[in-house]
N, C-alpha and C. Protein backbone atom coordinates (compact mmCIF):
# COMPACT_ATOMS: atom_id res chain seq x y z
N UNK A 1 0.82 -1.19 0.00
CA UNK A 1 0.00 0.00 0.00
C UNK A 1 0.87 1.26 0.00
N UNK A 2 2.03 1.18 0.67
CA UNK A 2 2.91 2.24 0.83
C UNK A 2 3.43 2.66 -1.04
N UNK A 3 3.75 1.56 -2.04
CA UNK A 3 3.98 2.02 -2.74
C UNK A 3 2.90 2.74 -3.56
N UNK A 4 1.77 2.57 -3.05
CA UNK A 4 0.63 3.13 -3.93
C UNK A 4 0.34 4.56 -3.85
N UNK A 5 0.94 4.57 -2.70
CA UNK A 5 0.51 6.50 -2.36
C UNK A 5 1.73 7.12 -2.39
N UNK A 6 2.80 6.45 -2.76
CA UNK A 6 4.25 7.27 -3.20
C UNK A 6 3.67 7.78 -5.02
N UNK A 7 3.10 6.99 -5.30
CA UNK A 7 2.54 7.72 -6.92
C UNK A 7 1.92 8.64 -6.45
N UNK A 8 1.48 9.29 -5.92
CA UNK A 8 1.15 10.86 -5.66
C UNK A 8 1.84 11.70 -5.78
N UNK A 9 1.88 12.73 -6.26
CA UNK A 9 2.89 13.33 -6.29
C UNK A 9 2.97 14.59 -4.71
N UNK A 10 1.96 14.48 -4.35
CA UNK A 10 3.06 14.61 -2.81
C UNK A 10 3.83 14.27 -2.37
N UNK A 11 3.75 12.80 -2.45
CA UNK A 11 4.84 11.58 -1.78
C UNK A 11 6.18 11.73 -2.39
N UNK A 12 6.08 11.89 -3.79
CA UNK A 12 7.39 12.00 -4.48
C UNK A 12 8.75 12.46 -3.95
N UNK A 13 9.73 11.65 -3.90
CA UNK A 13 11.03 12.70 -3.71
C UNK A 13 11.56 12.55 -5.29
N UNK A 14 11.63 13.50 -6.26
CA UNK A 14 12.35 13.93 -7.37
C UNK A 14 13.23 14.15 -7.24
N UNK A 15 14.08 14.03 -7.39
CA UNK A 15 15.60 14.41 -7.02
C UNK A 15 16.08 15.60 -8.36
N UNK A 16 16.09 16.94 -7.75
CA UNK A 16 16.30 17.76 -8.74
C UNK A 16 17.43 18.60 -8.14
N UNK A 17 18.21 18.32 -7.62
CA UNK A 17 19.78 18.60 -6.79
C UNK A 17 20.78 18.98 -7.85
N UNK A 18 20.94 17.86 -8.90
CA UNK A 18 21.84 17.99 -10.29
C UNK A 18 20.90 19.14 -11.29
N UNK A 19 20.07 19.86 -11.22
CA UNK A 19 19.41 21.07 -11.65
C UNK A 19 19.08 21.96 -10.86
N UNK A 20 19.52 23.41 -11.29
CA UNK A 20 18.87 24.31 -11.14
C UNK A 20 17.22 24.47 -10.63
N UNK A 21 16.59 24.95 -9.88
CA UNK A 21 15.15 25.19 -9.76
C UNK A 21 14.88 25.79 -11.07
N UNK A 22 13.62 25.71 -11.45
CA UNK A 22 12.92 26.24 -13.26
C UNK A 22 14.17 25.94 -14.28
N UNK A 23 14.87 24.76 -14.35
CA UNK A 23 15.19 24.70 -15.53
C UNK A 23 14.83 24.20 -16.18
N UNK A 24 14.86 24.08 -17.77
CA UNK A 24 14.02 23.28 -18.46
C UNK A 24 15.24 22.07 -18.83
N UNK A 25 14.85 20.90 -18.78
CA UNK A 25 15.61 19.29 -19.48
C UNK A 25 15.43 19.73 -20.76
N UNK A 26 16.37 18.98 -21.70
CA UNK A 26 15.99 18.57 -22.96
C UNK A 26 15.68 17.09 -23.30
N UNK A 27 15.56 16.80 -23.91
CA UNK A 27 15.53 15.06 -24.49
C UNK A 27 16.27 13.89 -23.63
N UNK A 28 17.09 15.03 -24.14
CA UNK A 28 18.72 14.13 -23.47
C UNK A 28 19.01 14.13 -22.26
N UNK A 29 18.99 14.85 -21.49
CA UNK A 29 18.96 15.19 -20.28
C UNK A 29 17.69 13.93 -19.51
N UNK A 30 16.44 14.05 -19.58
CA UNK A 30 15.04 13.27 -19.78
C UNK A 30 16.04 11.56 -19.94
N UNK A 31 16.30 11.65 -21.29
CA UNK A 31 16.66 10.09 -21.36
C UNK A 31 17.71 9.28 -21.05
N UNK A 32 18.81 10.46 -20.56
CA UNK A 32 19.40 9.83 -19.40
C UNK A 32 19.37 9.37 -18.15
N UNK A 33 18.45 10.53 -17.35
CA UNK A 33 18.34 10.34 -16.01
C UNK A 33 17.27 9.18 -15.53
N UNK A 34 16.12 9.29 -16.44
CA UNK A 34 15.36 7.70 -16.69
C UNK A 34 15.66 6.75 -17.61
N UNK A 35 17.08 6.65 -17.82
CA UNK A 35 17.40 5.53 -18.71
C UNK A 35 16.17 4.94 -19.92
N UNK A 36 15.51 6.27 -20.77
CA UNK A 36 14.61 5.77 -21.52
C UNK A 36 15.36 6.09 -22.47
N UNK A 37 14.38 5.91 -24.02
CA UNK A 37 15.04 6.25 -25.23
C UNK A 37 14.02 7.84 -25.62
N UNK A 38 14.81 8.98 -26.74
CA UNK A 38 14.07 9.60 -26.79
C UNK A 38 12.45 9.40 -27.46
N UNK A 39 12.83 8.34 -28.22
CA UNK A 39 11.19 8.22 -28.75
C UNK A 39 10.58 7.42 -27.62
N UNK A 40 10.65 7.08 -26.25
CA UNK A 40 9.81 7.26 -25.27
C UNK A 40 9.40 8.58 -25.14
N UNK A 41 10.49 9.56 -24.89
CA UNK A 41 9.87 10.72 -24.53
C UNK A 41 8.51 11.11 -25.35
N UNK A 42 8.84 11.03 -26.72
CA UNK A 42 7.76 11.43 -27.84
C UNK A 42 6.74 10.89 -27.72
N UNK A 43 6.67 9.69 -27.38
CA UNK A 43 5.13 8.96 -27.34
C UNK A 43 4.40 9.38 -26.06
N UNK A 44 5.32 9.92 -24.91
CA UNK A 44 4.75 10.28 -23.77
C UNK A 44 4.13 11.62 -24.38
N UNK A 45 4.81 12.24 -25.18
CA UNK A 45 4.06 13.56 -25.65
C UNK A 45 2.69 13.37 -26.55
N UNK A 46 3.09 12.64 -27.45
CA UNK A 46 1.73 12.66 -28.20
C UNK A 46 0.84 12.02 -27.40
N UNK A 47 0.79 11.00 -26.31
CA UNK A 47 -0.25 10.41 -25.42
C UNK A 47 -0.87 11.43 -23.99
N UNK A 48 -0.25 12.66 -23.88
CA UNK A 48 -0.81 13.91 -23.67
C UNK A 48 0.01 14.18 -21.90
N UNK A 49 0.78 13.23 -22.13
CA UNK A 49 1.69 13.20 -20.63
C UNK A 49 2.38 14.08 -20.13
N UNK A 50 3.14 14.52 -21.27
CA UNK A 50 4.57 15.39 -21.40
C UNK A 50 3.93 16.53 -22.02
N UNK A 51 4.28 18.06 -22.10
CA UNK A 51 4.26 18.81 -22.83
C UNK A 51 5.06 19.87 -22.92
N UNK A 52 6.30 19.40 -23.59
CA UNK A 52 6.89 20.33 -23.77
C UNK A 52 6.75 21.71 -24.21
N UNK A 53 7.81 22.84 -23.99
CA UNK A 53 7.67 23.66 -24.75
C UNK A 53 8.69 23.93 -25.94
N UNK A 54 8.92 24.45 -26.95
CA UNK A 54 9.67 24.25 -28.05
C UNK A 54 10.49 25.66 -28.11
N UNK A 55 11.91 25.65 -28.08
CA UNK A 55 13.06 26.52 -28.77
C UNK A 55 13.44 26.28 -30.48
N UNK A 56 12.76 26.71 -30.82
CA UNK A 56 13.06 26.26 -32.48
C UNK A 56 12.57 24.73 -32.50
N UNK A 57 13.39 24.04 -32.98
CA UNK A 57 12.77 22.53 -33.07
C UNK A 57 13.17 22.02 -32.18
N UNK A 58 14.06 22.46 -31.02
CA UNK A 58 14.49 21.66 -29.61
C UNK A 58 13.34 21.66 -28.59
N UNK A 59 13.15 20.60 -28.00
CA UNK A 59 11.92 20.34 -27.12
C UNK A 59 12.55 20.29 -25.79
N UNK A 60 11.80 21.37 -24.71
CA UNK A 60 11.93 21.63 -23.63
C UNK A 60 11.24 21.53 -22.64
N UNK A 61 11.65 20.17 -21.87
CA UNK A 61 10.66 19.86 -20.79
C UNK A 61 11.16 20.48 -19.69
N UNK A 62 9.85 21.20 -19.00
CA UNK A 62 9.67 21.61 -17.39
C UNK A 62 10.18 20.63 -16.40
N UNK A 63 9.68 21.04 -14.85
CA UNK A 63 9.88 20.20 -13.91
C UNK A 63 8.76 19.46 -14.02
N UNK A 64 7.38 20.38 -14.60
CA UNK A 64 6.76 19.73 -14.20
C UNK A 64 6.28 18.67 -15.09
N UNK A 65 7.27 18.48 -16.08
CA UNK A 65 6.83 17.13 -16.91
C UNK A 65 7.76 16.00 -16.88
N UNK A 66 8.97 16.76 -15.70
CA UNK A 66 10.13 15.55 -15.46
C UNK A 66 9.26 14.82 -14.05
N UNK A 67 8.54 15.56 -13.22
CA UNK A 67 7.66 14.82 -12.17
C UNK A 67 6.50 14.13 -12.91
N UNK A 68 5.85 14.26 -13.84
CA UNK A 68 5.21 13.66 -14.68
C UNK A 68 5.51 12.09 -15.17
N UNK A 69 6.59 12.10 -16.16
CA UNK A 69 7.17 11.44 -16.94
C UNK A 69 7.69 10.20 -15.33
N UNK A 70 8.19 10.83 -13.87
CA UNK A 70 8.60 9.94 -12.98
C UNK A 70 7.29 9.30 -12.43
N UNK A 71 6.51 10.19 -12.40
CA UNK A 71 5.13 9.24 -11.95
C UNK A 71 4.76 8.41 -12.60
N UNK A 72 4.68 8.74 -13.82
CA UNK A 72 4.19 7.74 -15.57
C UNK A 72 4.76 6.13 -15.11
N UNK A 73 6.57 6.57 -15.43
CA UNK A 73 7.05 5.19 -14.96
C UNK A 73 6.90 4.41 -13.93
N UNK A 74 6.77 5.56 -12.54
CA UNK A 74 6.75 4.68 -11.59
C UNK A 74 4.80 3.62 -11.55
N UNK A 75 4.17 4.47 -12.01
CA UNK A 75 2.97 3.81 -12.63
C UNK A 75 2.52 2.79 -13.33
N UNK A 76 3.68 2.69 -14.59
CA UNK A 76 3.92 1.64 -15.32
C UNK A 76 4.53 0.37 -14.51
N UNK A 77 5.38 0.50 -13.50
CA UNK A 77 6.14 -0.18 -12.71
C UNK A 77 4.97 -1.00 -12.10
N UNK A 78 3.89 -0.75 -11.45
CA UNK A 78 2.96 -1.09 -10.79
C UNK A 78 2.01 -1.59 -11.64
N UNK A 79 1.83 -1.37 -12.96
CA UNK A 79 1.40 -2.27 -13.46
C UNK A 79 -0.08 -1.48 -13.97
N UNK A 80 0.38 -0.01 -14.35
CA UNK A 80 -1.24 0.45 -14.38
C UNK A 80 -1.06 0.76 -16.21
N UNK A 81 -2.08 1.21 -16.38
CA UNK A 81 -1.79 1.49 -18.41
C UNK A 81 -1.39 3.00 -18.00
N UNK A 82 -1.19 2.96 -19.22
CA UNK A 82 -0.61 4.22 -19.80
C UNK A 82 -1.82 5.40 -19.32
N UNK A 83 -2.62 5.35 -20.02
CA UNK A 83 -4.27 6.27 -19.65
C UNK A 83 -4.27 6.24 -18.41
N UNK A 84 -4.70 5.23 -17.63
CA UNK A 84 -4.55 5.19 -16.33
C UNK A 84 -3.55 6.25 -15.51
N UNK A 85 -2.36 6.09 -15.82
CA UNK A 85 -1.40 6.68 -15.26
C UNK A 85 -1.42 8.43 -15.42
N UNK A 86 -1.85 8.84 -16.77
CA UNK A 86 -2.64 10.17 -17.11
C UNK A 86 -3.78 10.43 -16.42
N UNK A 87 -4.62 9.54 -16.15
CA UNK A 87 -5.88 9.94 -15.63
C UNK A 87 -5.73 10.61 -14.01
N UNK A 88 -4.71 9.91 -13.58
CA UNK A 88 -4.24 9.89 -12.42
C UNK A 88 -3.75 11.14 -11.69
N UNK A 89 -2.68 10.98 -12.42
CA UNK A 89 -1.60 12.09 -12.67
C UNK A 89 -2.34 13.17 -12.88
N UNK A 90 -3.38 13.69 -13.97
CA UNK A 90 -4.11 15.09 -14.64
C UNK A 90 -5.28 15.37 -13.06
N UNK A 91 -5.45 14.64 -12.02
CA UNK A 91 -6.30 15.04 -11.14
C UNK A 91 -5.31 15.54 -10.19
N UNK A 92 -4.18 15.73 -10.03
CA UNK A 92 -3.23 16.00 -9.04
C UNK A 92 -3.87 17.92 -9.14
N UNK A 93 -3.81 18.17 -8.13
CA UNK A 93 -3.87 19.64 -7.67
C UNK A 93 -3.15 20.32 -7.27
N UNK A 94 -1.87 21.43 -7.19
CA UNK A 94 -1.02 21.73 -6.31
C UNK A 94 -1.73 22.48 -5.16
N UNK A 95 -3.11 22.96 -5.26
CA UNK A 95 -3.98 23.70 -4.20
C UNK A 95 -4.37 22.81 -3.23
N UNK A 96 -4.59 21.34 -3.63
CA UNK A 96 -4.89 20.05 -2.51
C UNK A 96 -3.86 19.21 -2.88
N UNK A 97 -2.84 19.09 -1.98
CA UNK A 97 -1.99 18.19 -2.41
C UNK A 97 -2.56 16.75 -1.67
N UNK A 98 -3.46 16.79 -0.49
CA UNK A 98 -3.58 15.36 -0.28
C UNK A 98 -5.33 15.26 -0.38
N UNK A 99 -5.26 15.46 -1.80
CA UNK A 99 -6.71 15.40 -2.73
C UNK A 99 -6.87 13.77 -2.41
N UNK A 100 -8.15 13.51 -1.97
CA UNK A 100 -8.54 12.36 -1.71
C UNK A 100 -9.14 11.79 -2.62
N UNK A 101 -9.23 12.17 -3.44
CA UNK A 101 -10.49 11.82 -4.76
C UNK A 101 -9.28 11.33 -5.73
N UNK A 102 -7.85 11.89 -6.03
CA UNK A 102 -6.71 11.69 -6.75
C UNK A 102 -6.56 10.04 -5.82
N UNK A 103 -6.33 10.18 -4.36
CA UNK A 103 -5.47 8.91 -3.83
C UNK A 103 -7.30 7.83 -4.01
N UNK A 104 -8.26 7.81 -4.01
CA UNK A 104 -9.21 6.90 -3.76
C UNK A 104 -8.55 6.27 -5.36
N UNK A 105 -8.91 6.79 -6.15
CA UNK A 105 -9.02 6.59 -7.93
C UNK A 105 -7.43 5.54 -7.46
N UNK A 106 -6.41 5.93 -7.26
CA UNK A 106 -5.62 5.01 -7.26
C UNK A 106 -4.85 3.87 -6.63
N UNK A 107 -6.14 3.69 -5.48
CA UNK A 107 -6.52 2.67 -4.84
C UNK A 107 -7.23 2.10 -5.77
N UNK A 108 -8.42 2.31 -6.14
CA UNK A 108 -9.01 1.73 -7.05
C UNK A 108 -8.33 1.25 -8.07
N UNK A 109 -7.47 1.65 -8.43
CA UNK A 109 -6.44 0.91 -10.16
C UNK A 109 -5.59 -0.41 -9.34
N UNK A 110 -5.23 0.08 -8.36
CA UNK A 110 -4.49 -0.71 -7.97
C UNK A 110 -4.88 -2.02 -7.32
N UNK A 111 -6.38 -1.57 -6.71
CA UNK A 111 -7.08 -2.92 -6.00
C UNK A 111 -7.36 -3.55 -8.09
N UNK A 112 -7.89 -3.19 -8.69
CA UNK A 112 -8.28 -4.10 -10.17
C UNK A 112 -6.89 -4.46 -10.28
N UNK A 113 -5.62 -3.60 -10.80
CA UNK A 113 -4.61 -4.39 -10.64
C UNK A 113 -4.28 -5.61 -10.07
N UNK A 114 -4.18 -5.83 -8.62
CA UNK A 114 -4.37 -6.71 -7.93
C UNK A 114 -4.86 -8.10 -8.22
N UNK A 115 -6.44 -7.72 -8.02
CA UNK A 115 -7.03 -8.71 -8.73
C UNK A 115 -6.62 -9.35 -9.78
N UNK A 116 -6.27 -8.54 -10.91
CA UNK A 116 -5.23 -9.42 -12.36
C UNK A 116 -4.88 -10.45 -12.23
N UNK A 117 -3.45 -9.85 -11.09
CA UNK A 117 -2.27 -10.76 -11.11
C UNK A 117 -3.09 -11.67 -10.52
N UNK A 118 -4.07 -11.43 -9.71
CA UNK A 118 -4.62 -12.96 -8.81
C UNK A 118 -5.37 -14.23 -9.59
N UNK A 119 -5.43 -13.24 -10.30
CA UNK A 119 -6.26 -14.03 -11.43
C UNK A 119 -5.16 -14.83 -12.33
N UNK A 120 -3.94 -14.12 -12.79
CA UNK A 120 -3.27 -14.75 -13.75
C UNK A 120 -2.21 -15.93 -12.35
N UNK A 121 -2.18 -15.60 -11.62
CA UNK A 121 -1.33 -16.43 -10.54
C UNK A 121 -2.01 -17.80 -10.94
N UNK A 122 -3.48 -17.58 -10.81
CA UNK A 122 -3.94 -19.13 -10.62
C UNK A 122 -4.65 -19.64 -12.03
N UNK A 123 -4.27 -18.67 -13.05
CA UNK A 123 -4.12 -19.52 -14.24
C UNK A 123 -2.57 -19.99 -14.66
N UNK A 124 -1.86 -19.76 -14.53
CA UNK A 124 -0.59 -20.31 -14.31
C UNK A 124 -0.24 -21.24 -13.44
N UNK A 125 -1.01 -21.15 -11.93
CA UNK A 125 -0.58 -22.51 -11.22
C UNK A 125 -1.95 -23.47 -11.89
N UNK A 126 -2.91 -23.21 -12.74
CA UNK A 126 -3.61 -23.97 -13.24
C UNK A 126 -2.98 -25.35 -14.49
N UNK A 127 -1.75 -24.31 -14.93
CA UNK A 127 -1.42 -24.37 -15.80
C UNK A 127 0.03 -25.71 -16.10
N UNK A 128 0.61 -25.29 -14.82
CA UNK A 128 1.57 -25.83 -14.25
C UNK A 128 0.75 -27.19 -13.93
N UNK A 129 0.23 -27.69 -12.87
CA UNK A 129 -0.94 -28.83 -12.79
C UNK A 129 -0.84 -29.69 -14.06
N UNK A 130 -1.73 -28.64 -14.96
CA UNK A 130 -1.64 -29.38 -16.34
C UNK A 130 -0.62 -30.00 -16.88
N UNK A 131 0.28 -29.45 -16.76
CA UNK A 131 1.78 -29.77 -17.30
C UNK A 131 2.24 -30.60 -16.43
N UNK A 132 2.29 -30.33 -15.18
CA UNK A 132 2.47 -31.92 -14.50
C UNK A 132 1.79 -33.09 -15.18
N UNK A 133 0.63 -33.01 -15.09
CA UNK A 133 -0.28 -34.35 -15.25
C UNK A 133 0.45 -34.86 -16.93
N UNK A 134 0.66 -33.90 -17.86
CA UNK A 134 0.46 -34.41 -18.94
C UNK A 134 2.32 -34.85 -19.04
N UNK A 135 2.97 -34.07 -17.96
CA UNK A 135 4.77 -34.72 -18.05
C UNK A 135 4.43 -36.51 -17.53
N UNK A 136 3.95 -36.37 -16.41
CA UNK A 136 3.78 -37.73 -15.85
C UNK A 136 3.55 -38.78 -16.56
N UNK A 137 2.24 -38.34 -17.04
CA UNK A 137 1.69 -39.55 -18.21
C UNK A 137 2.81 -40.18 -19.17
N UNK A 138 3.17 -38.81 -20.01
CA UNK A 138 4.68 -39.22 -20.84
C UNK A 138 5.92 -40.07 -20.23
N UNK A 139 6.02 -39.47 -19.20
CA UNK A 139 7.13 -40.64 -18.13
C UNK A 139 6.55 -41.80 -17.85
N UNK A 140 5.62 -42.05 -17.76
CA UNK A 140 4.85 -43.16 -17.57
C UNK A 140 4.97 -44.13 -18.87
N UNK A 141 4.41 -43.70 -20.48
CA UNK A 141 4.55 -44.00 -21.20
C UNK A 141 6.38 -44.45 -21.74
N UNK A 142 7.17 -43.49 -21.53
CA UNK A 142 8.60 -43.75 -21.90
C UNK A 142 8.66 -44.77 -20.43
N UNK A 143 8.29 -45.27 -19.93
CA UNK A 143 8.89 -46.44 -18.38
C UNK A 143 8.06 -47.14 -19.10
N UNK A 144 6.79 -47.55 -19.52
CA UNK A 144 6.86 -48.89 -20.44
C UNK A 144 7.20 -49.15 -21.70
N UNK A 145 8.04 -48.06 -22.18
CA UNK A 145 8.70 -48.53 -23.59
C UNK A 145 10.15 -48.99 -23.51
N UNK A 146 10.51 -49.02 -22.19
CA UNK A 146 11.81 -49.07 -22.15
C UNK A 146 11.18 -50.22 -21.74
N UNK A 147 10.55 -50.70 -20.86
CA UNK A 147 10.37 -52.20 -20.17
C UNK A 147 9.98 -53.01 -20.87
């Protein structure tokens, strides 16, 4: 549960020590410090995550799309979609930072999350079973072909 309410961005510690306060990242900057590629960055833009602002054709992300882009992932990490992680993220308020309506919604992703994996756990140990029964049989069959 603890990791669920660190996606808030209250909870966040960003580490913005190696920057200036109001500077803007570029690409590069972005796809180093999250070890992404830049056409991550881009798809985070066209999927309405990121929004840079533009110096000629150089794209200049804020802080507030490098706290963005860290929530995104850490979101993805947990296992939520992409939308999800926007939906999330776009209810954050800096006027209510411990907006309850932002942390319920992602309890809620996270309890369906949950459920998933519980679901895929025991189609996999369903699965496994199966594969026992049907290894056995075969061992069974190769022990009377050898006999």
């Amino acid at each position: 549960m603890q990791d669920s309410i660190s996606f808030s961005i209250v909870y966040v510690n960003v580490n913005f020590m190696q920057y200036p306060m109001n500077q803007d990242y570029t690409i590069k900057n972005l796809s180093r410090d999250f070890e992404i590629t830049p056409r991550a960055l881009r798809f985070y833009e066209d999927k309405g995550i990121l929004n840079p602002s533009r110096r000629g054709t150089t794209r200049l992300y804020s802080e507030r799309d490098r706290t963005r882009l860290k929530l995104t992932l850490r979101g993805k990490r947990l296992g939520l979609k992409l939308e999800e992680c926007r939906e999330i993220i776009d209810m954050y308020d800096p006027r209510q930072p411990d907006d309850s309506l932002q942390l319920l919604k992602l309890c809620e992703k996270i309890r369906e999350h949950r459920a998933s994996l519980v679901n895929k756990i025991k189609d996999i140990e369903e699965t496994m079973r199966a594969m026992d029964e049907v290894e056995g049989k075969c061992l069974q069959k190769l022990i009377k072909n050898v006999a």
